[in-house]
Protein backbone atom coordinates (compact mmCIF):
# COMPACT_ATOMS: atom_id res chain seq x y z
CA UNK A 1 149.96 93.14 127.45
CA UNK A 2 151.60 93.46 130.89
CA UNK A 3 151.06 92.74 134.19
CA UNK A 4 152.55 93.05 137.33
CA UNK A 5 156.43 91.33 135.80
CA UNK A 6 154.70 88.98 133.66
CA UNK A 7 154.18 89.47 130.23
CA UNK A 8 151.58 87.68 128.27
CA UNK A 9 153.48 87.26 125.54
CA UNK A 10 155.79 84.87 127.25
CA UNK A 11 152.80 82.10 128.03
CA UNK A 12 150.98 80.37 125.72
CA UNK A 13 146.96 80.70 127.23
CA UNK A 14 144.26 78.11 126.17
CA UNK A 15 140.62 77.85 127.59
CA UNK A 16 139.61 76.31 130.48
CA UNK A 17 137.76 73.20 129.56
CA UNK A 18 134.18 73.59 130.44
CA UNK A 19 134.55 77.05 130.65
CA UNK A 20 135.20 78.35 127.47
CA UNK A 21 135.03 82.10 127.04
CA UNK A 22 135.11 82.44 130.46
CA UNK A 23 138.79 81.59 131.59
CA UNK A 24 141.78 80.80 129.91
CA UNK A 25 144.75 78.92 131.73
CA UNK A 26 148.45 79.50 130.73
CA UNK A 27 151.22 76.97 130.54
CA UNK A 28 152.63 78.58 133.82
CA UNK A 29 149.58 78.03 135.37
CA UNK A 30 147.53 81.53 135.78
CA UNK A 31 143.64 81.93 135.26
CA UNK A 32 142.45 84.40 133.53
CA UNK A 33 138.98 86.25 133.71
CA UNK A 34 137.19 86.91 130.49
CA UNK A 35 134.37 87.68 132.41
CA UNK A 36 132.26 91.19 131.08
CA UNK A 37 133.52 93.77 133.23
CA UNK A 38 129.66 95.12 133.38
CA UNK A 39 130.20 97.88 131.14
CA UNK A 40 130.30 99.59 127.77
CA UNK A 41 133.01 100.84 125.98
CA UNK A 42 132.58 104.55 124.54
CA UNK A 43 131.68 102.93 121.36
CA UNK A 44 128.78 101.36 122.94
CA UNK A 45 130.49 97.28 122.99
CA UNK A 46 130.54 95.76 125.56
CA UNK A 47 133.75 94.74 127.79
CA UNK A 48 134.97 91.55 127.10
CA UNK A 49 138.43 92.01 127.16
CA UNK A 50 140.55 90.31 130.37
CA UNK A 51 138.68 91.33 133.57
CA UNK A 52 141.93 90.19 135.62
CA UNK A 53 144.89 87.40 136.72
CA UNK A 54 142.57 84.97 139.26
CA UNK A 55 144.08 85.25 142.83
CA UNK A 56 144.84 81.85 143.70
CA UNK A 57 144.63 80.24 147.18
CA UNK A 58 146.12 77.48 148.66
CA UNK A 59 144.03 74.25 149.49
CA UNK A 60 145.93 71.24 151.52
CA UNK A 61 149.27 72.77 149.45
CA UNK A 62 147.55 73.53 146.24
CA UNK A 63 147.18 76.38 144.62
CA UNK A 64 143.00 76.36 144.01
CA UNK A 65 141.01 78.88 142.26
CA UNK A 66 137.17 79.48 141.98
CA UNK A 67 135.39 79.60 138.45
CA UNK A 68 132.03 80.53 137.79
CA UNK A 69 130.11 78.46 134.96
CA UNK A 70 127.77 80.04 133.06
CA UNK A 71 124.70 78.39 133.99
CA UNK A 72 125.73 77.69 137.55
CA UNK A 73 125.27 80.15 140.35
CA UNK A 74 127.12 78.94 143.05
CA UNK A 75 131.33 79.31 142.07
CA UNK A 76 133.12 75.78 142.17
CA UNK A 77 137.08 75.75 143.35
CA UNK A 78 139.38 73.88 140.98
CA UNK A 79 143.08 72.90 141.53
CA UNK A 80 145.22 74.78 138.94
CA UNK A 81 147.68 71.66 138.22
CA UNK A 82 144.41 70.06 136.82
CA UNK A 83 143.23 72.86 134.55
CA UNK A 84 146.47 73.06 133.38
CA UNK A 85 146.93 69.34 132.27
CA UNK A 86 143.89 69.43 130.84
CA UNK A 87 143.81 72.32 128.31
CA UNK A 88 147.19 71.18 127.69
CA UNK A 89 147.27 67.62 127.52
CA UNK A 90 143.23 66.65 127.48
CA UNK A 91 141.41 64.70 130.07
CA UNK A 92 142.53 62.84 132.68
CA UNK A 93 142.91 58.94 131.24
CA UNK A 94 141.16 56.04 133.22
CA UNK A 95 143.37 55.22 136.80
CA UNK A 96 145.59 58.10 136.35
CA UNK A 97 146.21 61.41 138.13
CA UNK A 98 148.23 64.39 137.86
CA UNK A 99 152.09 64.28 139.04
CA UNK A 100 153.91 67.56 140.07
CA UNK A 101 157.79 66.08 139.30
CA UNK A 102 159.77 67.67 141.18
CA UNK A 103 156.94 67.18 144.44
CA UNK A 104 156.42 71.14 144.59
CA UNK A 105 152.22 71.43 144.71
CA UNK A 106 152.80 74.90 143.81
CA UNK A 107 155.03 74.30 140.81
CA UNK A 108 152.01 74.28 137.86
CA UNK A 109 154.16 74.94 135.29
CA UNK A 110 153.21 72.85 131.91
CA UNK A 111 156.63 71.10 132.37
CA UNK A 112 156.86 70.14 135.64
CA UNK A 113 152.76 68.07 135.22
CA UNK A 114 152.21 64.71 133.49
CA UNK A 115 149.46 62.38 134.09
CA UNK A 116 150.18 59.39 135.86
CA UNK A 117 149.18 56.06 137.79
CA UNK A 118 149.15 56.15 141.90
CA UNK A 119 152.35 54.17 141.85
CA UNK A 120 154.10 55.95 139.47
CA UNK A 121 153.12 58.49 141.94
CA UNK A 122 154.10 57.47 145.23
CA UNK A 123 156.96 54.94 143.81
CA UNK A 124 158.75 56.97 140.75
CA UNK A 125 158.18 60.75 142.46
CA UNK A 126 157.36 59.55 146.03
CA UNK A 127 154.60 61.79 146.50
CA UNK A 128 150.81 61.49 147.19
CA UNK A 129 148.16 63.35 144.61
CA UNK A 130 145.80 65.49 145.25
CA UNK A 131 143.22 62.84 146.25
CA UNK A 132 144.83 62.18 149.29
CA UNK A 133 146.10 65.12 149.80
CA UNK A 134 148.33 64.48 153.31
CA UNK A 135 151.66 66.51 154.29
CA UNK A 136 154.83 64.26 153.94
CA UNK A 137 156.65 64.14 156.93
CA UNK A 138 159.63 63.20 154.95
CA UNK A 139 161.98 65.61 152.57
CA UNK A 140 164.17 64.13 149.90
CA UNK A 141 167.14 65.14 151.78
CA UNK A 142 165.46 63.09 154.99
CA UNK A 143 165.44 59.73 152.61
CA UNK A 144 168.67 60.43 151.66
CA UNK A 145 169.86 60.24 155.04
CA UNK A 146 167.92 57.44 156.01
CA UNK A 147 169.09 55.44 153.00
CA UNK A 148 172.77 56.20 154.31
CA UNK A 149 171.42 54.73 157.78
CA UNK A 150 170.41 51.96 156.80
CA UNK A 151 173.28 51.18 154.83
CA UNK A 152 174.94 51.51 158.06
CA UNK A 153 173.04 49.34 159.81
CA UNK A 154 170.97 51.17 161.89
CA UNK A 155 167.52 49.73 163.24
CA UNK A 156 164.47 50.46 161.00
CA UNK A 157 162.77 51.43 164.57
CA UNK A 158 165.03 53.50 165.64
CA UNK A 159 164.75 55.31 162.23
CA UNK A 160 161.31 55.54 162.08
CA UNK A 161 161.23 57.39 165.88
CA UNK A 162 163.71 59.76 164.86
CA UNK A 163 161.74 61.08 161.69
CA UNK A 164 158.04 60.23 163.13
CA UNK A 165 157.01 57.92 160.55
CA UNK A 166 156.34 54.16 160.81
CA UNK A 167 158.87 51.10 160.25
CA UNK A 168 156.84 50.01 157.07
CA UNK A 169 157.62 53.44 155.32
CA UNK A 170 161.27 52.87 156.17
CA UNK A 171 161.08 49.44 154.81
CA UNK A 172 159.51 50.40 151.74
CA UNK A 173 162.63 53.12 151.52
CA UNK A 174 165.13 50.47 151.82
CA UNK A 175 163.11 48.06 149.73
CA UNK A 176 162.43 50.86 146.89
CA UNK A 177 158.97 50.64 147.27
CA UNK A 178 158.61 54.41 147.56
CA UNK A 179 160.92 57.08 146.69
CA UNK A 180 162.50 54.75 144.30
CA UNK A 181 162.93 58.02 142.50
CA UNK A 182 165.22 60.20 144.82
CA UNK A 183 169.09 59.51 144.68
């Protein structure tokens, strides 16, 4: 089955925990509706078969989507990188949270998620999850260059104006605090 350029084929699909024969969630990160279409076929059965891909939307940088339960009646939004990890890898273990590796939020591909601590987090990936779900003001390519200022000994204040941030989070650059994993 096709659609759009995507082929099913291609992604392997399990159900959305909780929601079982309701949704299914691929390994690239698309929900799909199994939701009865609110018809019969000419045979007289009644549609079951994939209503449609879920539209996604965006949610402090995160792709979201809304699932219906069947007992609920008010939808609930859910962020995709979650679903995925857990149909893939099972629930979230105690203190842990899901890490997008390469920092993208709307990268939800199987093999760019792994569950993680906070540190690991903000120190390995230097990113924050989606509990605290704030903008970084700072690009890889921006602690790059600070990392080369410092080295040339220019003032942590005068570092922090330039990219708006604060002298702790320059300090915790140069100290490899956070963003230990960018080089």
């Amino acid at each position: 089955m096709k659609i759009g350029n995507n082929t099913f084929s291609e992604e392997e699909w399990r159900w959305v925990i909780g929601y079982e024969s309701r949704y299914k969630i691929s390994d690239k990160g698309r929900v799909q509706s199994f939701l009865p279409r609110g018809g019969q076929t000419i045979r007289g059965i009644p549609q079951n078969e994939p209503q449609r891909i879920k539209k996604q939307v965006l949610s402090a940088g995160y792709p979201t989507v809304l699932l219906t339960h069947k007992n609920e009646h008010i939808p609930k939004w859910y962020r995709v990188h979650r679903l995925v990890l857990e149909a893939f890898l099972g629930p979230c273990p105690d203190k842990c949270e899901a890490i997008h590796k390469d920092g993208s939020r709307t990268n939800n591909h199987l093999s760019n998620l792994i569950w993680g601590t906070r540190s690991q987090n903000l120190s390995e990936y230097g990113f924050w999850n989606d509990k605290n779900p704030i903008e970084f003001k700072l690009s890889k390519e921006d602690v790059l260059k600070i990392r080369k200022a410092i080295t040339n000994g220019k003032v942590i204040k005068t570092i922090a104006d330039k990219y708006g941030v604060c002298t702790n989070t320059i300090r915790n650059i140069k100290s490899g605090v956070s963003w230990k994993g960018v080089v």
